[in-house]
C-alpha atoms as a PDB file:
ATOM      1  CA  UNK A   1     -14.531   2.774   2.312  1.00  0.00           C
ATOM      2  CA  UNK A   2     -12.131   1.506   5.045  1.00  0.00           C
ATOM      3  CA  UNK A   3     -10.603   4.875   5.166  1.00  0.00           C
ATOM      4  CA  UNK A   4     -14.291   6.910   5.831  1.00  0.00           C
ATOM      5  CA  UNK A   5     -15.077   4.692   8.891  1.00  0.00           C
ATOM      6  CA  UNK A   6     -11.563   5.357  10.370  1.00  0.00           C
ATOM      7  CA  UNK A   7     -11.741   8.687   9.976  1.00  0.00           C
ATOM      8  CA  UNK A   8     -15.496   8.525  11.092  1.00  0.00           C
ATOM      9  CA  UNK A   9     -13.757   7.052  14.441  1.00  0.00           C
ATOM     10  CA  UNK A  10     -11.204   9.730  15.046  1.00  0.00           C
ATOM     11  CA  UNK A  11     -13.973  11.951  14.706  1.00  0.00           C
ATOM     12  CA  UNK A  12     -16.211  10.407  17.020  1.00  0.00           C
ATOM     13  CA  UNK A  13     -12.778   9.649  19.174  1.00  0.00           C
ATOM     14  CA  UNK A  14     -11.783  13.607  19.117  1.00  0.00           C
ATOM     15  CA  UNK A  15     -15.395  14.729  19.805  1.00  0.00           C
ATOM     16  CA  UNK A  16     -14.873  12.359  23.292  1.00  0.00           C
ATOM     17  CA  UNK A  17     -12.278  13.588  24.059  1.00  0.00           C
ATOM     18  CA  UNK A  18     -13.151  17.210  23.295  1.00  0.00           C
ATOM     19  CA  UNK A  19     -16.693  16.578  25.599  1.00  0.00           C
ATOM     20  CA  UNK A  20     -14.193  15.129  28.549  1.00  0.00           C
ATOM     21  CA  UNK A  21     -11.729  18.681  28.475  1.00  0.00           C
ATOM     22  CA  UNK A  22     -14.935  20.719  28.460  1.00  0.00           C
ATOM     23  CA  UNK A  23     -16.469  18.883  31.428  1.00  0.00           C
ATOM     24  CA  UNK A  24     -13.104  18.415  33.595  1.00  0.00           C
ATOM     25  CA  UNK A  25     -12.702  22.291  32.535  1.00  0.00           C
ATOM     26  CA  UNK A  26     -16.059  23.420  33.640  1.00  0.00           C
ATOM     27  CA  UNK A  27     -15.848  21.222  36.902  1.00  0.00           C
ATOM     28  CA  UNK A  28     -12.535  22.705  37.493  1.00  0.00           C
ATOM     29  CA  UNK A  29     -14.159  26.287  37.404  1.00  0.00           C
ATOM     30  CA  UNK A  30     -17.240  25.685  39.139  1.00  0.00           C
ATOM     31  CA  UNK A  31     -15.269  24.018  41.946  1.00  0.00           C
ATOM     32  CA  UNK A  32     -13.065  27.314  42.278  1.00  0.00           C
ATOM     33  CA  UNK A  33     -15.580  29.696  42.273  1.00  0.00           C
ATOM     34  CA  UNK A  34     -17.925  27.682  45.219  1.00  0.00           C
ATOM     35  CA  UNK A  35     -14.490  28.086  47.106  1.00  0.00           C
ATOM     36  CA  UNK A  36     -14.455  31.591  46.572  1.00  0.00           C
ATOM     37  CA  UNK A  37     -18.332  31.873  47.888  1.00  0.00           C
ATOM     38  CA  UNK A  38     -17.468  29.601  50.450  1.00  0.00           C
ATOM     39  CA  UNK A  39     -14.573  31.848  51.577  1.00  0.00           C
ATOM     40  CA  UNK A  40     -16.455  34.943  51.374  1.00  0.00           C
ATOM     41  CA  UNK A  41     -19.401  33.629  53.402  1.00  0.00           C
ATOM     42  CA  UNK A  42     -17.103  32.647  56.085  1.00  0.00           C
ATOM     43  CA  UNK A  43     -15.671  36.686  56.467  1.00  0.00           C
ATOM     44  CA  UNK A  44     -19.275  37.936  55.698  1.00  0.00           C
ATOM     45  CA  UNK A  45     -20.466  35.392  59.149  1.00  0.00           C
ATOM     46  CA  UNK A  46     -16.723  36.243  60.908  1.00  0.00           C
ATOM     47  CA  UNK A  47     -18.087  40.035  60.572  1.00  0.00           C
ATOM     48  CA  UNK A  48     -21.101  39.451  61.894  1.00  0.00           C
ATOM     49  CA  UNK A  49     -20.314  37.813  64.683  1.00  0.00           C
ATOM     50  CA  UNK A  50     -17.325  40.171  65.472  1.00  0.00           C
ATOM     51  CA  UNK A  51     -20.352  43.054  64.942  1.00  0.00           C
ATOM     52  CA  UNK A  52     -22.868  41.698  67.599  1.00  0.00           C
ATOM     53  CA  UNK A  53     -20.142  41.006  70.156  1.00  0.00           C
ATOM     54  CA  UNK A  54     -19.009  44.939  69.408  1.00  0.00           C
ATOM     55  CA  UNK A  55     -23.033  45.459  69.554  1.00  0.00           C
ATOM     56  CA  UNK A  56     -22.769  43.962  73.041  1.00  0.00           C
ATOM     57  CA  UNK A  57     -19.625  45.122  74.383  1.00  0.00           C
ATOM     58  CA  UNK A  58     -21.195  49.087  73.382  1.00  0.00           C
ATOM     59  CA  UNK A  59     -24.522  48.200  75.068  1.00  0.00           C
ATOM     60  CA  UNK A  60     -22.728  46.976  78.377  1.00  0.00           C
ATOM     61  CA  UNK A  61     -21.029  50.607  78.165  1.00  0.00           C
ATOM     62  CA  UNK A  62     -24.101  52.265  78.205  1.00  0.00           C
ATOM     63  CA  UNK A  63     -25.031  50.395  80.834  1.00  0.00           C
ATOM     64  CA  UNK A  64     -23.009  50.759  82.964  1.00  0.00           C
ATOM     65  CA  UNK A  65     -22.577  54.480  82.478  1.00  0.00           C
ATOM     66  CA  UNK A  66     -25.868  54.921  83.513  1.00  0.00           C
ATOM     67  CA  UNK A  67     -25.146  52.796  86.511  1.00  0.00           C
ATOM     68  CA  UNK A  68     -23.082  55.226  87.958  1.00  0.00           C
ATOM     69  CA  UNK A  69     -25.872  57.743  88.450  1.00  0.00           C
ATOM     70  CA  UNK A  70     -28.670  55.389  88.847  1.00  0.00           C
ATOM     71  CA  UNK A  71     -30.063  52.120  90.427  1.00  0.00           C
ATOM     72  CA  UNK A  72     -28.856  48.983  88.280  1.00  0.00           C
ATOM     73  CA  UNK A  73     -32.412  48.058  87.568  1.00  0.00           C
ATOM     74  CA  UNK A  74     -33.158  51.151  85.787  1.00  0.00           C
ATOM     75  CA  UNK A  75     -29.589  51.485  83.702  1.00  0.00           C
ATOM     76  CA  UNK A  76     -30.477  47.996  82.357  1.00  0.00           C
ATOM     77  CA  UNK A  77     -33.770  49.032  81.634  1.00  0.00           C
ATOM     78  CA  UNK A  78     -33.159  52.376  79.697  1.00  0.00           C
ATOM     79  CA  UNK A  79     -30.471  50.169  77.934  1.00  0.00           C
ATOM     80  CA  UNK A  80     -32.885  47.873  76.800  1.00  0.00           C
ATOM     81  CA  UNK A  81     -35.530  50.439  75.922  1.00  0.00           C
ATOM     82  CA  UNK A  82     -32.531  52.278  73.676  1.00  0.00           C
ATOM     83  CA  UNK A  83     -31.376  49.169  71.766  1.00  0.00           C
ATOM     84  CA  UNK A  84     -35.421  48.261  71.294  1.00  0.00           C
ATOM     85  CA  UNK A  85     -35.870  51.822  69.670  1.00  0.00           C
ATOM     86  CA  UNK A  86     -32.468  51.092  67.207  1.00  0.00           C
ATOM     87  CA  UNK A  87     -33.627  47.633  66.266  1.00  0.00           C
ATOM     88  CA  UNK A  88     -37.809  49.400  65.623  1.00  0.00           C
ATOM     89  CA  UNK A  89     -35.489  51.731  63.857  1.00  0.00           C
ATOM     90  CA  UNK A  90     -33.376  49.502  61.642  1.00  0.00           C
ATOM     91  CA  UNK A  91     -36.601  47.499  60.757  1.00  0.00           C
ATOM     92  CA  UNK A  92     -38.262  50.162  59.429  1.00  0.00           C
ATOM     93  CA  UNK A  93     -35.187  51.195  57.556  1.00  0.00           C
ATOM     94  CA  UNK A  94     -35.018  47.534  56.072  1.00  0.00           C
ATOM     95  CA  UNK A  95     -38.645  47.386  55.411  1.00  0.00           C
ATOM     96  CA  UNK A  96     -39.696  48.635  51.502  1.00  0.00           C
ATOM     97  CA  UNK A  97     -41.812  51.723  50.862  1.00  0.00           C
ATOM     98  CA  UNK A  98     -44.041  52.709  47.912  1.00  0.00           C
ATOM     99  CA  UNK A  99     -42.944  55.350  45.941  1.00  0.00           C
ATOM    100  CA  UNK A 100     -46.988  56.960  46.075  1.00  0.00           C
ATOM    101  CA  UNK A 101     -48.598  57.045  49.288  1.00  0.00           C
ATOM    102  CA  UNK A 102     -52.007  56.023  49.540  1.00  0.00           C
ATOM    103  CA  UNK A 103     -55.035  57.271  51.670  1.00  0.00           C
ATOM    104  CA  UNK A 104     -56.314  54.880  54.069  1.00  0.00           C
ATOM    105  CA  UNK A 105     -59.466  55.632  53.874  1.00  0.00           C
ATOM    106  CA  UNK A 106     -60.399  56.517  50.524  1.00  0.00           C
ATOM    107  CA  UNK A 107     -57.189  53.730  48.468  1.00  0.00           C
ATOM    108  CA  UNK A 108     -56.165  56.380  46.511  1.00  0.00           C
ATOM    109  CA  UNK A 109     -52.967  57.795  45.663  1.00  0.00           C
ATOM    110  CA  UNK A 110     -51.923  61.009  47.660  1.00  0.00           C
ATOM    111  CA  UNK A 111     -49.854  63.770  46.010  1.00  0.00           C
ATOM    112  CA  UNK A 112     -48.593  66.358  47.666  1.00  0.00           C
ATOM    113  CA  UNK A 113     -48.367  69.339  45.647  1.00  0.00           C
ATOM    114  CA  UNK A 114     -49.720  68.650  42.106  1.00  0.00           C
ATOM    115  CA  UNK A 115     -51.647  66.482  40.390  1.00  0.00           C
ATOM    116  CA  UNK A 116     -51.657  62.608  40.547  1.00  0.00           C
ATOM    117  CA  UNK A 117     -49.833  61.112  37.425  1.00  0.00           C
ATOM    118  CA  UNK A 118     -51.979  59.703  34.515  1.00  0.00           C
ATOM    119  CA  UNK A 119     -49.945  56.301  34.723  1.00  0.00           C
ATOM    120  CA  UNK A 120     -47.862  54.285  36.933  1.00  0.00           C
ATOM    121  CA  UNK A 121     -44.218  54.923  37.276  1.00  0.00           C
ATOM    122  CA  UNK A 122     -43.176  52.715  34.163  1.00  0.00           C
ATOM    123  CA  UNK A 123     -45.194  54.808  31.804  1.00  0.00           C
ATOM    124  CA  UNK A 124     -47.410  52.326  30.282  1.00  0.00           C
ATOM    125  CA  UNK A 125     -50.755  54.107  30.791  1.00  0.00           C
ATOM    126  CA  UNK A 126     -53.390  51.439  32.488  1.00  0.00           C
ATOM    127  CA  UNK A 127     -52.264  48.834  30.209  1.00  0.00           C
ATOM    128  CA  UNK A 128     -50.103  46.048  32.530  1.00  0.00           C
ATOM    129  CA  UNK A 129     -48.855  44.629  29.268  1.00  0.00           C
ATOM    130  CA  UNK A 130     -48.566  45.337  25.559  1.00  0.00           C
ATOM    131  CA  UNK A 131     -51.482  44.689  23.286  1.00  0.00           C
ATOM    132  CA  UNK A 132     -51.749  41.744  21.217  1.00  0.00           C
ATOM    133  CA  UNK A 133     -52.575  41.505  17.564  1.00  0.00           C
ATOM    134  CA  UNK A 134     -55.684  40.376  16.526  1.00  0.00           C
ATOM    135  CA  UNK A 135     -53.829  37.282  14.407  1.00  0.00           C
ATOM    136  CA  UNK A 136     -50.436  36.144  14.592  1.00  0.00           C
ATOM    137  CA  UNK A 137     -47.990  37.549  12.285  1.00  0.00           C
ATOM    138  CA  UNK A 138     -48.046  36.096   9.087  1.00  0.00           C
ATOM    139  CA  UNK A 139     -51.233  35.036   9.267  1.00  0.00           C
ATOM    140  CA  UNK A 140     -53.934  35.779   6.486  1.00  0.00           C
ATOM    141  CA  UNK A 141     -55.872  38.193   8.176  1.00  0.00           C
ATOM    142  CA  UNK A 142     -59.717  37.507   8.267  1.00  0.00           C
ATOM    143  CA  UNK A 143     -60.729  40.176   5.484  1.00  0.00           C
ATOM    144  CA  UNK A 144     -57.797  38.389   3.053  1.00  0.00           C
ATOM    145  CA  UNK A 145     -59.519  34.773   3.346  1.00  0.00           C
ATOM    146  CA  UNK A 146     -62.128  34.012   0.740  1.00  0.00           C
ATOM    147  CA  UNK A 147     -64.380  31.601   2.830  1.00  0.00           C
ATOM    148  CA  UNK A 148     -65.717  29.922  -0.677  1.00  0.00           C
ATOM    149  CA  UNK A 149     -61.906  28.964  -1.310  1.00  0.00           C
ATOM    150  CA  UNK A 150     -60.143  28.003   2.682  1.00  0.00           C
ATOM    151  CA  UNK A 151     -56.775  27.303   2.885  1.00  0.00           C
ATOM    152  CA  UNK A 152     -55.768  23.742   4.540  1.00  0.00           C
ATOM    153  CA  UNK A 153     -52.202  23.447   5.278  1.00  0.00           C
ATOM    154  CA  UNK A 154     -50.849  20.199   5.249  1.00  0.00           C
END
């Protein structure tokens, strides 16, 4: 009996120590990869900020060319009007569309050419999800049940 509960305690003691690898393993590994993201947002914000002062430097170009041939006031103004037509631009670019158009005034979908499709995209028809069964599965079904004779489970 004396030899079960030591062997019941190596077991329990291998288990420990088995639990304290994994975790010191797992901490290991979760503490290199954050200083991989941490590294890689660092570049990702370096490039950025490299990018606007680029962004800057090119608008001061503009600028200035147009300087040469007009009044200051107005080459900083058409620079300004530019950069606010690339950043309505970009927006727009950034923004989702939806794959149908639809007609403002009547909420319909507009096709062009043809004739609109009997379902949305995914193919499921007009149903949003699958049906369900009348009973779960397994179950009697209502017509098998004798209602003179129910079954009780227990």
């Amino acid at each position: 009996m004396k030899r079960l509960d030591h062997l019941e305690h190596l077991d329990r003691q291998l288990v420990d120590e088995l639990a304290q690898v994994t975790r010191e393993t797992v901490r290991d590994e979760l503490h290199r990869q954050a200083r991989q993201q941490r590294r890689k947002a660092a570049l990702y914000a370096a490039s950025g900020a490299v990018a606007l002062y680029a962004g800057a430097a090119l608008a001061l170009t503009v600028g200035l060319a147009l300087a040469a041939g007009l009044p200051d006031w107005a080459a900083a103004l058409i620079t300004a009007v530019i950069l606010a037509a690339i950043a309505y631009l970009l927006r727009g670019a950034a923004r989702p569309r939806p794959e149908h158009p639809v007609d403002a005034a009547t909420g319909e979908d507009r096709v062009h050419g043809g004739t609109p499709p009997v379902g949305p995209p995914g193919g499921l028809g007009s149903v949003p999800y699958p049906p369900m069964p009348p009973t779960a599965p397994g179950a009697p079904r209502p017509e098998e049940t004798d209602p003179e004779n129910p079954h009780h489970r227990a």
